[in-house]
N, C-alpha and C. Protein backbone atom coordinates (compact mmCIF):
# COMPACT_ATOMS: atom_id res chain seq x y z
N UNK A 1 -46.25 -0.28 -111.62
CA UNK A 1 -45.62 0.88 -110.97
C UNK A 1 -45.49 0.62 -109.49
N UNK A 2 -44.62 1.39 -108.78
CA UNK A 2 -44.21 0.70 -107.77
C UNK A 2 -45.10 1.95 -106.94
N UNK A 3 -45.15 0.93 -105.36
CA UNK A 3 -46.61 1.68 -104.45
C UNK A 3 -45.64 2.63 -103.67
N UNK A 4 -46.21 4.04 -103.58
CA UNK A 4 -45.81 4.65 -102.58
C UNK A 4 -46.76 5.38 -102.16
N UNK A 5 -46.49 6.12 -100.78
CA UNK A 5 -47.85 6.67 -99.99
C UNK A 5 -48.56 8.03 -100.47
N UNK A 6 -49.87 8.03 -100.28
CA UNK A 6 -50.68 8.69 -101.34
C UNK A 6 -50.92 9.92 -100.08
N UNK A 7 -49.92 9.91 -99.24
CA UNK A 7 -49.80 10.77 -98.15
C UNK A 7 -48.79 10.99 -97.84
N UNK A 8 -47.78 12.46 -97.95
CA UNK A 8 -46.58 12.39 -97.28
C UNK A 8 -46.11 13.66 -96.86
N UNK A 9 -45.27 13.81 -95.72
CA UNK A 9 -44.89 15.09 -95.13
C UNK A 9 -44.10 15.63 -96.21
N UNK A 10 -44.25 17.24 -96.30
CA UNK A 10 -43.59 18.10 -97.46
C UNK A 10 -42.91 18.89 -96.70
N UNK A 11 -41.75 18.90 -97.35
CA UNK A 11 -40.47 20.28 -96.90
C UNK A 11 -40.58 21.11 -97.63
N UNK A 12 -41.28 22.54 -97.80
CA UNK A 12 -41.09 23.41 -98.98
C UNK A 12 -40.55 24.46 -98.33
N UNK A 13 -39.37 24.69 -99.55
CA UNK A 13 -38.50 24.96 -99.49
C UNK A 13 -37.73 26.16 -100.70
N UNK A 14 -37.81 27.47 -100.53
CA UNK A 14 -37.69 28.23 -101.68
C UNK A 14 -36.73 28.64 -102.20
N UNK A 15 -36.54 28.36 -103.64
CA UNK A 15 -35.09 28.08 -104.77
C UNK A 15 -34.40 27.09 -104.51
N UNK A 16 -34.91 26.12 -104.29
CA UNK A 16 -34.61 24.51 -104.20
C UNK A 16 -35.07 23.79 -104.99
N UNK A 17 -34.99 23.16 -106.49
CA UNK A 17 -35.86 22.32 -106.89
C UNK A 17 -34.95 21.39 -106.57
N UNK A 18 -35.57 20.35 -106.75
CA UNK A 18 -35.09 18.57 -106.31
C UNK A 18 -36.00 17.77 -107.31
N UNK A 19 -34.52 16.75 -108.11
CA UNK A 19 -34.94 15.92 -109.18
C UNK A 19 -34.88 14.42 -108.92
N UNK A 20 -35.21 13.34 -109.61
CA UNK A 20 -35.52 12.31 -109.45
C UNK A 20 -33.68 11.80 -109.74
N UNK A 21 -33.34 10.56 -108.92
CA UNK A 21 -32.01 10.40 -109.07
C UNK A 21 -31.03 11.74 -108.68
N UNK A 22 -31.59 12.24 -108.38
CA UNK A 22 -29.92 13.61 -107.41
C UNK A 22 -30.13 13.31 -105.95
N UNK A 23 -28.81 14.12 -105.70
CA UNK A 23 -28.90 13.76 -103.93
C UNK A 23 -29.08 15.64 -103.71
N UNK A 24 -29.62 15.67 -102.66
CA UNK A 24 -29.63 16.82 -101.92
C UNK A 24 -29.40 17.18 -100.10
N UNK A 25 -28.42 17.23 -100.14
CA UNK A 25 -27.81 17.60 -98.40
C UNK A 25 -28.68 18.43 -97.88
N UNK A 26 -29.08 18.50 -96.78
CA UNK A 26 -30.05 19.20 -95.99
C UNK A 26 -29.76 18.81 -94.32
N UNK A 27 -29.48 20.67 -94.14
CA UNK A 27 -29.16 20.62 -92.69
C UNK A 27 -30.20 21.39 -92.15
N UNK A 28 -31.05 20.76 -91.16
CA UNK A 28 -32.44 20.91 -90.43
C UNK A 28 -32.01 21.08 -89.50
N UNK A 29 -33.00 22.52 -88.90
CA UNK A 29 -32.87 23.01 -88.14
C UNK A 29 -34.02 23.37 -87.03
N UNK A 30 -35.17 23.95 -88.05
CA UNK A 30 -36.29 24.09 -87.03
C UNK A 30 -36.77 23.03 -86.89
N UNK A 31 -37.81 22.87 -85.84
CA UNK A 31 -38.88 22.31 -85.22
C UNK A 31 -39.11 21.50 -85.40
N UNK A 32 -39.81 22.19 -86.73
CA UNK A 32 -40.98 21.54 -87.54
C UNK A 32 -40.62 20.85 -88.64
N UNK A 33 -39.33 20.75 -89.04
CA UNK A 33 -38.85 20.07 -90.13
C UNK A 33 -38.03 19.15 -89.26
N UNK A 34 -37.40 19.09 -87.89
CA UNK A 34 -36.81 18.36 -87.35
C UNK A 34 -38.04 17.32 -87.11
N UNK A 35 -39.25 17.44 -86.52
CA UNK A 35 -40.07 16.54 -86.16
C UNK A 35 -40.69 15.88 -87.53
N UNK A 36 -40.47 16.34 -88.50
CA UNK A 36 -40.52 15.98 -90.08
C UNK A 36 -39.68 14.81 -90.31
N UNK A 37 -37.81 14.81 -90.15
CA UNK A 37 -37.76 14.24 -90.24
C UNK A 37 -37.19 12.91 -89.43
N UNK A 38 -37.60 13.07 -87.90
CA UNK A 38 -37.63 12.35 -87.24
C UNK A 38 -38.62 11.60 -87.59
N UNK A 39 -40.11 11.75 -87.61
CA UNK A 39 -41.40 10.96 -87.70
C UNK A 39 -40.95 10.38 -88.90
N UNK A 40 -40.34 11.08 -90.10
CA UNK A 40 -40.48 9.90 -91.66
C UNK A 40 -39.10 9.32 -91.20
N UNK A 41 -38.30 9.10 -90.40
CA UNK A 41 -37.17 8.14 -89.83
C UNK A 41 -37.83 6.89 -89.02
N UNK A 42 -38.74 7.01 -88.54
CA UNK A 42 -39.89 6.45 -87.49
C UNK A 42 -40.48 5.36 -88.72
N UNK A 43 -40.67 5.95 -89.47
CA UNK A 43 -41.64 5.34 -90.59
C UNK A 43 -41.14 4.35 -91.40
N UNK A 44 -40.81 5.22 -93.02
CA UNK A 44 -40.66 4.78 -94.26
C UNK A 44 -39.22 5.15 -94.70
N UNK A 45 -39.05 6.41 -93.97
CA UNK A 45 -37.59 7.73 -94.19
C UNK A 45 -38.29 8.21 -95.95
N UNK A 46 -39.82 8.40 -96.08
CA UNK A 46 -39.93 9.34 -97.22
C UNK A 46 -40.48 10.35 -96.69
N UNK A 47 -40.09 11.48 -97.76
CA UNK A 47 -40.82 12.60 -97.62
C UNK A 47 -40.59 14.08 -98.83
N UNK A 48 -41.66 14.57 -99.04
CA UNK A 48 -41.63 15.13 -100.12
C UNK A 48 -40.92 16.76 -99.99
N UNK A 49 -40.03 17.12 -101.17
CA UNK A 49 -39.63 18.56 -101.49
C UNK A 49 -40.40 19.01 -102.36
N UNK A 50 -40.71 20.43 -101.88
CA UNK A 50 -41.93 21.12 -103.12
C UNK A 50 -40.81 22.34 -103.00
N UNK A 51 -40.88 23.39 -104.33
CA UNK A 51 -40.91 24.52 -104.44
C UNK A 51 -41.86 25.54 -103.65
N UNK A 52 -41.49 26.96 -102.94
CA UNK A 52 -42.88 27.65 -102.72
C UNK A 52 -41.95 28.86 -103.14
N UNK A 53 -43.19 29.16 -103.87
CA UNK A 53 -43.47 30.81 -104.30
C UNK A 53 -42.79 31.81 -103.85
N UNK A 54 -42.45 32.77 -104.56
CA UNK A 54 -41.50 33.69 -103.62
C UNK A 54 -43.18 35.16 -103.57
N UNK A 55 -44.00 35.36 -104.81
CA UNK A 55 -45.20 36.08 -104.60
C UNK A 55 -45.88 35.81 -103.70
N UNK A 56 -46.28 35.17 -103.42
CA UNK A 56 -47.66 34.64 -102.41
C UNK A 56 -47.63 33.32 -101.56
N UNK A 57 -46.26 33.07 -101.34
CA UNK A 57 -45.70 32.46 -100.22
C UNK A 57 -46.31 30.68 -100.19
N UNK A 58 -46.85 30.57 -101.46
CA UNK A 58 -48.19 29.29 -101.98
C UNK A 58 -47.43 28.11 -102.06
N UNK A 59 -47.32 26.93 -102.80
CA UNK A 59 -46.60 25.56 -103.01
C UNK A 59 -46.99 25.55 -105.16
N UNK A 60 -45.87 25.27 -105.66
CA UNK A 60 -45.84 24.86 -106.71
C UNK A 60 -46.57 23.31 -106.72
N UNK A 61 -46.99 23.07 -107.73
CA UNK A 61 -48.60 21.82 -107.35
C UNK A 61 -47.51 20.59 -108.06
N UNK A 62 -46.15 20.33 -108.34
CA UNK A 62 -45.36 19.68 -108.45
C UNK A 62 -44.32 19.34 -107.95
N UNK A 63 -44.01 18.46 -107.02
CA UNK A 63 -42.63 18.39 -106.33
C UNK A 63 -41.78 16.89 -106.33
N UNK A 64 -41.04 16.83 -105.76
CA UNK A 64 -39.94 15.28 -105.96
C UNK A 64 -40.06 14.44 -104.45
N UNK A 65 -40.30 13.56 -104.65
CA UNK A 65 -40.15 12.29 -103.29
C UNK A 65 -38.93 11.69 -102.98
N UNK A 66 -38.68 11.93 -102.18
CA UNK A 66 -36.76 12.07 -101.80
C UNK A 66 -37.01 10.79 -100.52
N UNK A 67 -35.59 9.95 -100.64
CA UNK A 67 -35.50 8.71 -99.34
C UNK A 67 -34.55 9.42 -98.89
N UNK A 68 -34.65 9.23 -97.64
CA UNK A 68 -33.83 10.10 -96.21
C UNK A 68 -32.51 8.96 -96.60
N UNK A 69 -31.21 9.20 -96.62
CA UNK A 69 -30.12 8.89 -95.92
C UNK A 69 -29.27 9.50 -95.47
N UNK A 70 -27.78 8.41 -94.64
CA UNK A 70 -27.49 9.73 -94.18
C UNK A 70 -27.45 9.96 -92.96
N UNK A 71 -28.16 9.63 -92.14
CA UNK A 71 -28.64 10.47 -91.36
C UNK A 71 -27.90 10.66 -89.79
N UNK A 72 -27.77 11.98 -89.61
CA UNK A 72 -26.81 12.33 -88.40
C UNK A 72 -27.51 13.47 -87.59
N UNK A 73 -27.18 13.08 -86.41
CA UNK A 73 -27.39 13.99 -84.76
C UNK A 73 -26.39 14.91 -84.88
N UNK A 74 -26.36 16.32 -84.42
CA UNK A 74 -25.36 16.88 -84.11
C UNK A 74 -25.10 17.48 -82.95
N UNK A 75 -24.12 17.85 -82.00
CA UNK A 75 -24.17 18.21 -80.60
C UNK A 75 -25.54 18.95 -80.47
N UNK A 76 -25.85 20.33 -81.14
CA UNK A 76 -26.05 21.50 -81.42
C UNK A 76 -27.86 21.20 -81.30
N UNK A 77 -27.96 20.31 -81.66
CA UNK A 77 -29.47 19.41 -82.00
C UNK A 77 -29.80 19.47 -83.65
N UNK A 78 -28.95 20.31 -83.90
CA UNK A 78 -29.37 19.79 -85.81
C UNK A 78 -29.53 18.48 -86.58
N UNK A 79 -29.93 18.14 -87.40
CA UNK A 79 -29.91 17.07 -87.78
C UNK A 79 -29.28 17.27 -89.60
N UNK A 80 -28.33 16.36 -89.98
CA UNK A 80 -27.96 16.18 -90.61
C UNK A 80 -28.35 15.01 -91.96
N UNK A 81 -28.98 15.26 -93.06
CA UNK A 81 -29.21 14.45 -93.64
C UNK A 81 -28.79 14.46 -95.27
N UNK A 82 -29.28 13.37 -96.14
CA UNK A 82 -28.88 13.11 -97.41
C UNK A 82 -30.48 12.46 -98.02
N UNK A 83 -30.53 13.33 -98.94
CA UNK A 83 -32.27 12.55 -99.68
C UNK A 83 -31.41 12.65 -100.76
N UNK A 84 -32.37 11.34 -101.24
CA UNK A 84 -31.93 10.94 -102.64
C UNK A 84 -33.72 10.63 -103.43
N UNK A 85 -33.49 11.71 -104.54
CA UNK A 85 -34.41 11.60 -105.15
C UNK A 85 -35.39 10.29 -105.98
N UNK A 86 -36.76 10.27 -106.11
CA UNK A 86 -37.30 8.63 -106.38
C UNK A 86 -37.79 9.06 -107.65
N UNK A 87 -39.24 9.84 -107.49
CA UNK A 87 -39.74 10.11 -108.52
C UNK A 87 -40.70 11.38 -107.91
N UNK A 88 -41.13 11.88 -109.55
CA UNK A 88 -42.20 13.74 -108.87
C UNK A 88 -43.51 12.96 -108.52
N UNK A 89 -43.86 13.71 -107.72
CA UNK A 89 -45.22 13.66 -107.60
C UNK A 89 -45.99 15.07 -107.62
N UNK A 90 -47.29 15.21 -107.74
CA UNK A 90 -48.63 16.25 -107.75
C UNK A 90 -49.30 16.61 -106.43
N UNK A 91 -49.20 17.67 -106.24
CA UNK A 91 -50.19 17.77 -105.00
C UNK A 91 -51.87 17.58 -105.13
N UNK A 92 -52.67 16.92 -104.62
CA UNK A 92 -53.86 16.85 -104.39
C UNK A 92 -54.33 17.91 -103.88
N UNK A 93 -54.34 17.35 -102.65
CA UNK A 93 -54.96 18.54 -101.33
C UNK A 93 -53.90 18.24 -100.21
N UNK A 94 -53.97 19.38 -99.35
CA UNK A 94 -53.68 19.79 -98.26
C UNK A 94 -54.13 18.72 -96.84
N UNK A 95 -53.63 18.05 -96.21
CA UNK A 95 -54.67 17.19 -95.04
C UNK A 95 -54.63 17.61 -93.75
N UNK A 96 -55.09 18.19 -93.46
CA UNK A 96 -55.09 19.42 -91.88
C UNK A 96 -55.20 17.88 -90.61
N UNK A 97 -53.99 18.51 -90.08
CA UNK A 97 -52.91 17.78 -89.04
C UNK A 97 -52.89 18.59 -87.93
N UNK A 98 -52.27 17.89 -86.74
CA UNK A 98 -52.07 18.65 -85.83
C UNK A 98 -50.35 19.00 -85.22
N UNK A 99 -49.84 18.47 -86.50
CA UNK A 99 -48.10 18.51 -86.77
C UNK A 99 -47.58 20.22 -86.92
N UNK A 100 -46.75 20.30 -86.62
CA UNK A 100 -46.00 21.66 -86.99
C UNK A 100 -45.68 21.86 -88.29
N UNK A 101 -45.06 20.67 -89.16
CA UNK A 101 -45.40 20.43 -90.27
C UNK A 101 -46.22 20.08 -90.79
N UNK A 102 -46.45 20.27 -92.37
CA UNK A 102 -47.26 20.34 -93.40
C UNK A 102 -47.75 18.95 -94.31
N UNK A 103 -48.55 18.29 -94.48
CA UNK A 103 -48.93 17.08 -95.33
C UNK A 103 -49.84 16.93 -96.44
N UNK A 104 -49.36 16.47 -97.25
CA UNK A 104 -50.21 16.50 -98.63
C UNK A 104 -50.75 15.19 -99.18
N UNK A 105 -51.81 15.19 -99.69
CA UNK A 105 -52.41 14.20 -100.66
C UNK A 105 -51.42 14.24 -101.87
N UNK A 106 -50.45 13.41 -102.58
CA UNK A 106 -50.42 13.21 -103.48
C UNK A 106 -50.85 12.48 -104.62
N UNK A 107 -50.53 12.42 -105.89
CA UNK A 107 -50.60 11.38 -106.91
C UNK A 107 -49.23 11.30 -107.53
N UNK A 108 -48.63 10.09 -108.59
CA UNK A 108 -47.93 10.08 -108.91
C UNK A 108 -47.97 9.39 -110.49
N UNK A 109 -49.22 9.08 -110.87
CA UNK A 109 -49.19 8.78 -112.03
C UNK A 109 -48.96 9.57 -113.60
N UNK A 110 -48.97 11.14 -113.27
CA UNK A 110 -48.45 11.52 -114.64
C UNK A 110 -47.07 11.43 -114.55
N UNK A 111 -46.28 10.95 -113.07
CA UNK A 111 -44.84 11.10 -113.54
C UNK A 111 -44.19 9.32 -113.67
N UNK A 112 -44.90 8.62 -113.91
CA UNK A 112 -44.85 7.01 -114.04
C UNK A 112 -43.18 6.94 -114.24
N UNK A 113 -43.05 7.66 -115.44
CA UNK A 113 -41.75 7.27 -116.48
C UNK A 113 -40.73 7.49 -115.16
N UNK A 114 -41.25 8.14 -114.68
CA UNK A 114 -39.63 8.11 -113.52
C UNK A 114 -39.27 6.72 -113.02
N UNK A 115 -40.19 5.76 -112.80
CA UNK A 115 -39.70 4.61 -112.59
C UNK A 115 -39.16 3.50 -113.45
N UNK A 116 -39.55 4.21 -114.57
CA UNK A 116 -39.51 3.32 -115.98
C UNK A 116 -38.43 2.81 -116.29
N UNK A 117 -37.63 2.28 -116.96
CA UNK A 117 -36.39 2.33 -118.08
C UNK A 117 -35.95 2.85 -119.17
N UNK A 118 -35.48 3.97 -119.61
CA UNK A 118 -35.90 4.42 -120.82
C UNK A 118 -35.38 3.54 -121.82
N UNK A 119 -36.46 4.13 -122.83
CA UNK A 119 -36.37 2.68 -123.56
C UNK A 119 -36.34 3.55 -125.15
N UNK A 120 -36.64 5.20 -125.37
CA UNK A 120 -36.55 5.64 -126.52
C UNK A 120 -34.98 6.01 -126.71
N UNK A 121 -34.19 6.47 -126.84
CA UNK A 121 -33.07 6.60 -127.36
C UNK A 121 -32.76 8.06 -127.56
N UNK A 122 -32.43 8.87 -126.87
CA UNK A 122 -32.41 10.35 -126.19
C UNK A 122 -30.61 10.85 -127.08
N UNK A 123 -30.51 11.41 -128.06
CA UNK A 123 -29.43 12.59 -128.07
C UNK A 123 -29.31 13.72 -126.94
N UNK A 124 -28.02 13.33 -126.78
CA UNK A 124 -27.89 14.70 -125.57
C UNK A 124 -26.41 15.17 -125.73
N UNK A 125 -25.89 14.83 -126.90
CA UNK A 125 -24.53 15.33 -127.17
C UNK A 125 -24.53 16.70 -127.45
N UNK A 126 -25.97 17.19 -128.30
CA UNK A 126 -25.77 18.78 -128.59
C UNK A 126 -26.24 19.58 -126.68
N UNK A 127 -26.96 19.03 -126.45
CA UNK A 127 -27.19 19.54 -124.71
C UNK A 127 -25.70 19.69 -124.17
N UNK A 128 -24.97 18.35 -123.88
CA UNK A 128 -23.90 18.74 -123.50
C UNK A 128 -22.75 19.84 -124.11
N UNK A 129 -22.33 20.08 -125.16
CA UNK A 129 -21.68 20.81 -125.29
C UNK A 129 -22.37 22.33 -125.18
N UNK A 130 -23.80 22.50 -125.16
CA UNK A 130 -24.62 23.75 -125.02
C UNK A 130 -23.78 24.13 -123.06
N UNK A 131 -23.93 23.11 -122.69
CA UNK A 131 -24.38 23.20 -121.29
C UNK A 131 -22.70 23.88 -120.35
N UNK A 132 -21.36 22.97 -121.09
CA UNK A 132 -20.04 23.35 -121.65
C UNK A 132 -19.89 24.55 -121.53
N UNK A 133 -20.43 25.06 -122.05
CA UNK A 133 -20.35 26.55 -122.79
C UNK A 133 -20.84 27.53 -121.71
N UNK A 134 -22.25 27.12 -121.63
CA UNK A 134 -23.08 28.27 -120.46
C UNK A 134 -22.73 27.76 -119.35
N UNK A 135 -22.15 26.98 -118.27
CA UNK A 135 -21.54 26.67 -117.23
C UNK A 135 -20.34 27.58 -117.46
N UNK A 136 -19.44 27.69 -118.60
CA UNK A 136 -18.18 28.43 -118.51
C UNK A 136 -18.70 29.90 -118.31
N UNK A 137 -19.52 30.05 -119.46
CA UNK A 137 -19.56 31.64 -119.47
C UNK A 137 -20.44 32.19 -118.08
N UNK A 138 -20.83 31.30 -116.97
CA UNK A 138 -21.51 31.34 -116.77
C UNK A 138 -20.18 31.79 -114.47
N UNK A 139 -19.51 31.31 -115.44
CA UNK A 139 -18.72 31.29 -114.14
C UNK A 139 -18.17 30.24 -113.19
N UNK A 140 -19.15 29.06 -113.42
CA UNK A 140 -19.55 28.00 -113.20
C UNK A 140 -18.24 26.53 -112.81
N UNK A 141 -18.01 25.87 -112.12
CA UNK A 141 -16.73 25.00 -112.62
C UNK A 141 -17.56 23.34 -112.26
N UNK A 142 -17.28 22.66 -113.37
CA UNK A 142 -17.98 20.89 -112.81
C UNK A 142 -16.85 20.06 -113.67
N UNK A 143 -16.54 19.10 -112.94
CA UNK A 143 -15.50 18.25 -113.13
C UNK A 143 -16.82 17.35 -114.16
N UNK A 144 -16.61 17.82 -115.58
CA UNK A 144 -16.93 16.98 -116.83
C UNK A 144 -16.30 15.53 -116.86
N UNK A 145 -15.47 15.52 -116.36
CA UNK A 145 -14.32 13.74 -116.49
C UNK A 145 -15.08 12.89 -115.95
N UNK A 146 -15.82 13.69 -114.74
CA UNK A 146 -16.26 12.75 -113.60
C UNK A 146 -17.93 12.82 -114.08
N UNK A 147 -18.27 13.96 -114.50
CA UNK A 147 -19.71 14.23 -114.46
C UNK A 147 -20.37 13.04 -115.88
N UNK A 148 -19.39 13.39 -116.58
CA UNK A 148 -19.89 11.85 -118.04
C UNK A 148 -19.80 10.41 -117.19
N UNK A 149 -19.39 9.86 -116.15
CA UNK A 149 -19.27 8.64 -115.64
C UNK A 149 -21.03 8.44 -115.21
N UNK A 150 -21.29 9.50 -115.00
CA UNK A 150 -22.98 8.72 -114.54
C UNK A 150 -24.08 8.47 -115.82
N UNK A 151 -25.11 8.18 -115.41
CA UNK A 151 -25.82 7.62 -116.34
C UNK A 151 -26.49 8.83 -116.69
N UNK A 152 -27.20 8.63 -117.82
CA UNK A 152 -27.85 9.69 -118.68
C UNK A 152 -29.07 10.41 -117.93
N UNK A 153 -29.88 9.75 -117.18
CA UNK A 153 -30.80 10.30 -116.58
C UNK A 153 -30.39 11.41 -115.43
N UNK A 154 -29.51 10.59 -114.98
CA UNK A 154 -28.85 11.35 -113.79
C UNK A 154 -28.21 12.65 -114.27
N UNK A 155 -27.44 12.61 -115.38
CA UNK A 155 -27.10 12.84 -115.76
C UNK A 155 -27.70 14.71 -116.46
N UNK A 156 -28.98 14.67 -116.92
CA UNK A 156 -30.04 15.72 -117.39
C UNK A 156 -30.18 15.87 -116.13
N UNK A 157 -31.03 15.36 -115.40
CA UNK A 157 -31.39 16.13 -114.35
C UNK A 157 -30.78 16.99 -113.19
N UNK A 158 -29.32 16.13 -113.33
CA UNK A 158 -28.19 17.14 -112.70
C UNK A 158 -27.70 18.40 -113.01
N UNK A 159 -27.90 18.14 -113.69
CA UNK A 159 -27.83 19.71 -114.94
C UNK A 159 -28.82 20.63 -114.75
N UNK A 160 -30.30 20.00 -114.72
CA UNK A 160 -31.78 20.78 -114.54
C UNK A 160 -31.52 21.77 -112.98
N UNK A 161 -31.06 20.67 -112.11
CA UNK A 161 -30.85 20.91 -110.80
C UNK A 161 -29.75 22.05 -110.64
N UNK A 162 -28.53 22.15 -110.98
CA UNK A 162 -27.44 22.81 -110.33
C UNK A 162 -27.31 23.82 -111.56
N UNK A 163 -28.05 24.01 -112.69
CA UNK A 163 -27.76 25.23 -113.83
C UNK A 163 -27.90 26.13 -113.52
N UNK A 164 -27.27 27.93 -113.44
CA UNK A 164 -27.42 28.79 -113.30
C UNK A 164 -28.88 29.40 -114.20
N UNK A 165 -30.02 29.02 -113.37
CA UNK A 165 -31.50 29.46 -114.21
C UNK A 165 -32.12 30.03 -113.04
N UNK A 166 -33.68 31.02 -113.57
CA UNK A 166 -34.37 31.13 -112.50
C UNK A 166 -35.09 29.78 -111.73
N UNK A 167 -36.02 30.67 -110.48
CA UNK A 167 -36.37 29.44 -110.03
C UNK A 167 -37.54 28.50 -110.93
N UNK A 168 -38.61 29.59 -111.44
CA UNK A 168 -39.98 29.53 -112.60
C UNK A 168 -39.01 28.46 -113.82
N UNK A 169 -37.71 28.59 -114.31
CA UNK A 169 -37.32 27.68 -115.56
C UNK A 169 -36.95 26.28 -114.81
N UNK A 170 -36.22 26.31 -113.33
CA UNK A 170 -36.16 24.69 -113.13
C UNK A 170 -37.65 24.20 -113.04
N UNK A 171 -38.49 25.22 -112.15
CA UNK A 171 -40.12 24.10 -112.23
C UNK A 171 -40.36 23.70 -113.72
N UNK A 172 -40.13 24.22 -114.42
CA UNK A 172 -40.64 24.18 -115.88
C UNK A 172 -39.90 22.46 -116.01
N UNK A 173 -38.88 22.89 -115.81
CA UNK A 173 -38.04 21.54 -116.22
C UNK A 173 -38.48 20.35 -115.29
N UNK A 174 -38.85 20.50 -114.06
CA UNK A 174 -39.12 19.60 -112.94
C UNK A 174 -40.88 19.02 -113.39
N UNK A 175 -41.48 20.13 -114.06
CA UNK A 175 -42.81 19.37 -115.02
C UNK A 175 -42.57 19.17 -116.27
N UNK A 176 -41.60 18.83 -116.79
CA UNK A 176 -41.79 18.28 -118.08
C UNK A 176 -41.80 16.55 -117.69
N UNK A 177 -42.89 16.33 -118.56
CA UNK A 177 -43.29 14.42 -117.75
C UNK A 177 -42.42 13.70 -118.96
N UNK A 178 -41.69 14.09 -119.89
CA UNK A 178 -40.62 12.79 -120.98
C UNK A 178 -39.29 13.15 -120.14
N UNK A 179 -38.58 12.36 -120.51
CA UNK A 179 -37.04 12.62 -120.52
C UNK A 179 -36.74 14.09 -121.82
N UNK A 180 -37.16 13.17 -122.90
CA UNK A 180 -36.77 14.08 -124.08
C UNK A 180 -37.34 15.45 -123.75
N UNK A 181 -38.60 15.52 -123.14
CA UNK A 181 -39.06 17.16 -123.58
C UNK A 181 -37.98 17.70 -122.51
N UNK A 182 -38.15 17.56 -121.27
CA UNK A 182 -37.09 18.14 -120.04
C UNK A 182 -35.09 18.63 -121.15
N UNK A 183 -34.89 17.06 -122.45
CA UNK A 183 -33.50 18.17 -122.88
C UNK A 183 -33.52 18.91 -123.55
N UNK A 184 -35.63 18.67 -124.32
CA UNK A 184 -35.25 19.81 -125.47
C UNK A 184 -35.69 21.45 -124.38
N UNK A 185 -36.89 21.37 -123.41
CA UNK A 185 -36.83 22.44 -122.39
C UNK A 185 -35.27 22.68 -121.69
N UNK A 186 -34.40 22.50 -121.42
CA UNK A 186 -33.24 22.92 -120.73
C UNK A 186 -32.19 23.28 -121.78
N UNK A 187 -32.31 22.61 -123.22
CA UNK A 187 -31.36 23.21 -124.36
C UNK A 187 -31.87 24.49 -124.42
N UNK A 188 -33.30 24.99 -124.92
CA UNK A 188 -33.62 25.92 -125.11
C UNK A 188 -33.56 26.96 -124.42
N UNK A 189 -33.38 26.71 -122.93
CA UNK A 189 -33.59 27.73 -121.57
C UNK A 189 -31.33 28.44 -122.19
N UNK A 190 -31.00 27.30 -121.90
CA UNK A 190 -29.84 27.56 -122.40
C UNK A 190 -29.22 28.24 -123.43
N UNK A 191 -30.18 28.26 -125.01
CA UNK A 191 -29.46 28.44 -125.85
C UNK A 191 -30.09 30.52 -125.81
N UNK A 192 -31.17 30.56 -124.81
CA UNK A 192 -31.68 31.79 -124.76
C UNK A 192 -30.71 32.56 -123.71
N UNK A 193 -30.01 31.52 -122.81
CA UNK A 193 -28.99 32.65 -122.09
C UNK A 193 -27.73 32.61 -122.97
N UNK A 194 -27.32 32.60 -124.18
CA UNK A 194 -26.20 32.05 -124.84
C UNK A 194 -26.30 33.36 -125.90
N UNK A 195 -27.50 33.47 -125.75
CA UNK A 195 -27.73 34.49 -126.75
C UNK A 195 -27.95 35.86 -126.67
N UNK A 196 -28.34 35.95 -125.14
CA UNK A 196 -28.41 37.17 -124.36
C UNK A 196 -26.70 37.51 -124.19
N UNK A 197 -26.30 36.97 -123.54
CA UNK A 197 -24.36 37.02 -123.69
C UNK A 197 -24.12 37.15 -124.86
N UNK A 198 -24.25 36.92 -125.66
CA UNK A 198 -23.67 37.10 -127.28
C UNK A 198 -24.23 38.86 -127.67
N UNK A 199 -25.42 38.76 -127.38
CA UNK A 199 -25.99 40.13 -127.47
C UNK A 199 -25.47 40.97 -126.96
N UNK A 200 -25.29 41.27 -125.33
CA UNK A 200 -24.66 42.04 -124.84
C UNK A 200 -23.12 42.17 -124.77
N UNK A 201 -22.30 41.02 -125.71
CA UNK A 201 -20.91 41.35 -125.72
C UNK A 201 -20.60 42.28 -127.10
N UNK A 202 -22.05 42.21 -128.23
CA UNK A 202 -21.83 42.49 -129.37
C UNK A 202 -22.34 44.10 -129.25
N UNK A 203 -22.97 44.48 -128.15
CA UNK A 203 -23.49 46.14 -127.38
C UNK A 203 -22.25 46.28 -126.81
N UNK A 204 -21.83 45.82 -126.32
CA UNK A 204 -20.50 46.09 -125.30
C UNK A 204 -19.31 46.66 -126.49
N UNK A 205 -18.91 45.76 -127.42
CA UNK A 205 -17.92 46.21 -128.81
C UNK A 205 -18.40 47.45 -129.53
């Protein structure tokens, strides 16, 4: 498995999940996320996205390790960037700094497979046409022509990422540690809003 730091600055960030292989644009603004990602530009250009809580303002104990690219100055002093997702990692503990931003102990070994190859043999033809469906009814528009050209991994998790769900069903999906459980968790999240619409068009008649 490949080494990464068992220490890294966290952006948390709420109704944002971020998956392994997606890109996520991020225009920084304060401070403390500017000196975030100036110092991991200084460095390695890693640094971690977590979910936080919308109850108790806390960190979901699972988040994604994103490489900075990208990267742009703007008159204004914003900074302009592009992370591209590696693999999840776990929060440990907390490591009290004297940064404006926030740093965590991670681990990364229950999410190994992110670096892996998959190597079991994944159906995702019934996912896709599920997904077809609740993107339409959903309001939703994604250039399918273009979206089948990427690879399969990329592919689920792009979906996990940009689906009209709460924020509690992408973490769900962002901890499932197979490929497979994450399509059979996101078919199902799906086939339960498919059915709520069916319900309420059949109250509506």
């Amino acid at each position: 498995m490949k080494s990464f730091p068992n220490q890294i600055p966290i952006f948390p960030l709420s109704g944002v999940i971020y998956f392994p292989e997606t890109s996520l644009p991020l225009n920084i603004f304060e401070q403390r996320y500017l000196d975030l990602v100036n110092d991991s530009i200084r460095k390695d250009k890693l640094m971690g996205m977590i979910q936080s809580k919308r109850k108790d303002k806390g960190l979901y104990k699972v988040g994604c390790l994103g490489k900075i690219s990208n990267f742009q100055k703007s008159k204004d002093g914003r900074i302009l960037i592009n992370l591209t997702g590696i693999t999840r990692f776990q929060v440990l503990e907390e490591v009290k700094n004297s940064k404006l931003y926030r740093e965590f102990k991670v681990g990364y070994e229950k999410f190994s497979l992110d670096l892996e190859p998959i190597l079991e043999e994944i159906n995702t033809e019934s996912l896709m046409k599920k997904a077809k469906i609740f993107f339409k009814k959903s309001g939703l528009l994604l250039n399918w022509g273009e979206f089948n050209k990427i690879k399969k991994v990329q592919k689920i998790n792009t979906l996990a990422m940009i689906a009209p769900i709460t924020n509690e069903e992408k973490q769900k999906l962002l901890e499932s540690v197979s490929l497979k459980e994450k399509v059979k968790t996101l078919e199902d999240i799906m086939n339960f809003y498919l059915h709520e619409v069916n319900s309420n068009n059949q109250t509506i008649q």
